[in-house]
N, C-alpha and C. Protein backbone atom coordinates (compact mmCIF):
# COMPACT_ATOMS: atom_id res chain seq x y z
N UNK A 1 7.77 -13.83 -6.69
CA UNK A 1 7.78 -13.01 -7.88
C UNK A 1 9.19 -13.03 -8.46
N UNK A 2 9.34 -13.66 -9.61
CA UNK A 2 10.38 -13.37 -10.75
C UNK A 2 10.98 -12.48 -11.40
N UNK A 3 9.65 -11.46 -11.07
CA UNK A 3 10.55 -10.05 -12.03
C UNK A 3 9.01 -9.67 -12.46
N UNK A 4 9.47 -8.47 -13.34
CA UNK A 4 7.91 -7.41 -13.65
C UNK A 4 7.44 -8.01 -14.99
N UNK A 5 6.22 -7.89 -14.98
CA UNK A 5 5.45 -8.71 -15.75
C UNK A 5 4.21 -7.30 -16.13
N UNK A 6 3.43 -7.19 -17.63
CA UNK A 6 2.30 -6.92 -17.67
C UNK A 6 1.43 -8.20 -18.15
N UNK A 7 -0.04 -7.22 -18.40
CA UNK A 7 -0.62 -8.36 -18.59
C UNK A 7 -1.86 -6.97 -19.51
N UNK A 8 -2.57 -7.65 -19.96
CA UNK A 8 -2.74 -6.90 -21.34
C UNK A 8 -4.46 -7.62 -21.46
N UNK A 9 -5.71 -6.73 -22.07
CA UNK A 9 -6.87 -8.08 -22.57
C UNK A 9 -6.41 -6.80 -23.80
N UNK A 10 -6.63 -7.34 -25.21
CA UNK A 10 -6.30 -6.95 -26.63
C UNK A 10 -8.09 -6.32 -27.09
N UNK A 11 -8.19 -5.57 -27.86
CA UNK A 11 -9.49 -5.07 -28.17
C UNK A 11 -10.29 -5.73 -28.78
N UNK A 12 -9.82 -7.42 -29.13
CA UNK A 12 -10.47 -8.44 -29.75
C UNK A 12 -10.87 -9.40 -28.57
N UNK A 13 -10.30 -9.25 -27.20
CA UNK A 13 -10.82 -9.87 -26.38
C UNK A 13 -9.68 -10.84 -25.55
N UNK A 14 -8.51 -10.93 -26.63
CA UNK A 14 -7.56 -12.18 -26.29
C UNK A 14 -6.88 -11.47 -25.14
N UNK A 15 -6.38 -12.38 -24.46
CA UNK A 15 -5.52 -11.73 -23.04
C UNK A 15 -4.18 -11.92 -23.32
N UNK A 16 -3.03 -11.47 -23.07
CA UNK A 16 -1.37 -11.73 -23.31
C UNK A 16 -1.05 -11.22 -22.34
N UNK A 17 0.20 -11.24 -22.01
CA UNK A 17 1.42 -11.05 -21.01
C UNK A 17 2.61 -11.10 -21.31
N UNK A 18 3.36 -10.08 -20.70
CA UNK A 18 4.61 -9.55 -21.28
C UNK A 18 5.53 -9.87 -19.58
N UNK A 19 6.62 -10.07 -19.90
CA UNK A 19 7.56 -11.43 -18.86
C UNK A 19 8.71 -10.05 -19.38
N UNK A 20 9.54 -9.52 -18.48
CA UNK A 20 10.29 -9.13 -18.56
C UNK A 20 11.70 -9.52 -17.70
N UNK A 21 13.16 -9.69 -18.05
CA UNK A 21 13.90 -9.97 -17.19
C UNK A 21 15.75 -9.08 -17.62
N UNK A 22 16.52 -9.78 -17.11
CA UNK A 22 18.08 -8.60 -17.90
C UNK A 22 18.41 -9.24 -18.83
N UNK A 23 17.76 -10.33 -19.11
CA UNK A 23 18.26 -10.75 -20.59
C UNK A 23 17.10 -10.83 -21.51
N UNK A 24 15.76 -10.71 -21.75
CA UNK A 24 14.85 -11.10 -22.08
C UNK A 24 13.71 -10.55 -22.17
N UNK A 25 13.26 -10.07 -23.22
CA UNK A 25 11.47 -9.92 -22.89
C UNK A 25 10.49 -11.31 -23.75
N UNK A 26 9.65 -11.59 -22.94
CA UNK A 26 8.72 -12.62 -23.46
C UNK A 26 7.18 -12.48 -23.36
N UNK A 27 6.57 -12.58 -25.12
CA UNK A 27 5.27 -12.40 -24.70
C UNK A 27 4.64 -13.68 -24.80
N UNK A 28 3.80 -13.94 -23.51
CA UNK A 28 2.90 -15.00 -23.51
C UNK A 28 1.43 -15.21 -23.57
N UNK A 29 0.93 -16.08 -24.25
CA UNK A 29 -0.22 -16.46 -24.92
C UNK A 29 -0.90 -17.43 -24.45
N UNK A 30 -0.37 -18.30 -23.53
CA UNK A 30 -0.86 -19.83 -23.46
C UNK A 30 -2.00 -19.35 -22.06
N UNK A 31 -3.06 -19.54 -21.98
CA UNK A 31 -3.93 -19.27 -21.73
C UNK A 31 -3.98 -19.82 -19.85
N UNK A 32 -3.14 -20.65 -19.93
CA UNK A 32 -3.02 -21.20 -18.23
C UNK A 32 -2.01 -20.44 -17.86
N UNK A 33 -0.58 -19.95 -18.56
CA UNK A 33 0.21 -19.54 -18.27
C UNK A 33 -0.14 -17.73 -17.69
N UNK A 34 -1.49 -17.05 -18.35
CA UNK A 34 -1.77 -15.79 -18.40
C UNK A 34 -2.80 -16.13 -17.41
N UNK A 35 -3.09 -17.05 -16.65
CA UNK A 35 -4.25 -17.21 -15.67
C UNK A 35 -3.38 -17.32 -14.32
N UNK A 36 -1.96 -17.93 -14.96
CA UNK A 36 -1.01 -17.88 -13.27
C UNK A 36 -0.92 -17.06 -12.64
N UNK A 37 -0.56 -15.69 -13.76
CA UNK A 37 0.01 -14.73 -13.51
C UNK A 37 -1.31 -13.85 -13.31
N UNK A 38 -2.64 -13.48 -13.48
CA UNK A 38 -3.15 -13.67 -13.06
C UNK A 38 -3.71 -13.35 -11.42
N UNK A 39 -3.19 -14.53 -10.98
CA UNK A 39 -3.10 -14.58 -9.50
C UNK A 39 -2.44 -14.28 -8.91
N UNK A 40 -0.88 -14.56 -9.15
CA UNK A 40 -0.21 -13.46 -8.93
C UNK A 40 -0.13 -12.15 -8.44
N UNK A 41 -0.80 -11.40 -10.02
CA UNK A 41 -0.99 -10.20 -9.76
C UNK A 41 -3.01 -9.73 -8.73
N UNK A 42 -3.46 -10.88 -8.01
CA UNK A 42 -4.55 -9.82 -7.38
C UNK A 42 -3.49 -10.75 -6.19
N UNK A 43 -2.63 -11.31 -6.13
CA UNK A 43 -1.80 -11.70 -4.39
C UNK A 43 -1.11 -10.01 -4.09
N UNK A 44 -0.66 -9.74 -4.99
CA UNK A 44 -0.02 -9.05 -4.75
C UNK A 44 -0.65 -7.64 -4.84
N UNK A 45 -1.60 -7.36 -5.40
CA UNK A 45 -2.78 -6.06 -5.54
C UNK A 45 -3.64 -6.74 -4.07
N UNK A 46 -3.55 -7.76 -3.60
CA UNK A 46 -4.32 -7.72 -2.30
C UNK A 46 -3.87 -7.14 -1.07
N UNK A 47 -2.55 -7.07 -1.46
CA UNK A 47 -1.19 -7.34 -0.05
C UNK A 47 -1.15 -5.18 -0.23
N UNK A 48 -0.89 -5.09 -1.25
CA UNK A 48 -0.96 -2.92 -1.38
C UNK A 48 -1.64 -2.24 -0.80
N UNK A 49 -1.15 -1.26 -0.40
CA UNK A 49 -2.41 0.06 0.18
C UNK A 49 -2.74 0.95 -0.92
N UNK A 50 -4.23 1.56 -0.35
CA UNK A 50 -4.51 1.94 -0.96
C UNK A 50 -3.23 3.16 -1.69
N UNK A 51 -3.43 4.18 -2.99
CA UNK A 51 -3.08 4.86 -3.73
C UNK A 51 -2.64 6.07 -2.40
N UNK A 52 -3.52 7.12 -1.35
CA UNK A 52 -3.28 7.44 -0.98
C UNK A 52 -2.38 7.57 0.48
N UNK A 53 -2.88 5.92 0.91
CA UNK A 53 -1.75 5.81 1.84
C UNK A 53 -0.35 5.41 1.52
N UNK A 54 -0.38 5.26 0.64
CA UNK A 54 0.85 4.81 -0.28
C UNK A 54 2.15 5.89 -0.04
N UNK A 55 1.40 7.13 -0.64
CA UNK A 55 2.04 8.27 -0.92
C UNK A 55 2.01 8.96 0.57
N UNK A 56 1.32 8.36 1.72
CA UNK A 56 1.43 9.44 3.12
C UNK A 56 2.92 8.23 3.46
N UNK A 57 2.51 6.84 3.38
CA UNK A 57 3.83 6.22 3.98
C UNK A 57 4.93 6.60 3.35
N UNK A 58 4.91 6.83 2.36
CA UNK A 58 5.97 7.59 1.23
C UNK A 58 6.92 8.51 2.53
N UNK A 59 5.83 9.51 2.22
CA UNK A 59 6.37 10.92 2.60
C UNK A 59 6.82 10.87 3.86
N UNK A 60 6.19 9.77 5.38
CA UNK A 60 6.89 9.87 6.30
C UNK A 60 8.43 8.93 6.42
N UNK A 61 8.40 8.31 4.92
CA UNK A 61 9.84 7.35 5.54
C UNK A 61 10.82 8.30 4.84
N UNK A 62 10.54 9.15 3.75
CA UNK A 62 11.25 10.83 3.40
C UNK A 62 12.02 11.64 4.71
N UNK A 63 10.51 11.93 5.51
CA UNK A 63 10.80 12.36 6.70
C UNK A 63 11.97 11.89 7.86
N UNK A 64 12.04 10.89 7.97
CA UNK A 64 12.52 10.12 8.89
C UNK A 64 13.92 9.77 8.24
N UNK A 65 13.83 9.97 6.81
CA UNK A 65 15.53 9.21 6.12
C UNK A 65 16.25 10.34 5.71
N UNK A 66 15.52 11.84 6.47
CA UNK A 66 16.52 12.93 5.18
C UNK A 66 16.46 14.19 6.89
């Protein structure tokens, strides 16, 4: 991963993606390029916990660092 990225479907249907970096924002259109990313993003929505364990691992590394 390069840096934070969205990714967008438009109310007409078209899909885009927004590329963010410290010099740069870029929106992209090219239709292989928004399919990379894409994958990307379910690698990395595969690899997450769920919403609530999220926030219990949260709170015990709180615990443990304060």
């Amino acid at each position: 991963m390069a840096g934070p990225f969205m990714l967008a479907r438009l109310p007409d249907g078209a899909e885009v993606a927004y590329l963010d970096n410290q010099l740069r924002g870029e929106v992209v259109t090219e239709s292989a390029e928004i399919a990379s990313l894409g994958r990307r993003w379910e690698s990395v929505a595969g690899e997450a916990l769920p919403a609530r364990r999220s926030i219990e691992l949260t709170r015990e590394a709180v615990q443990r660092w304060t």
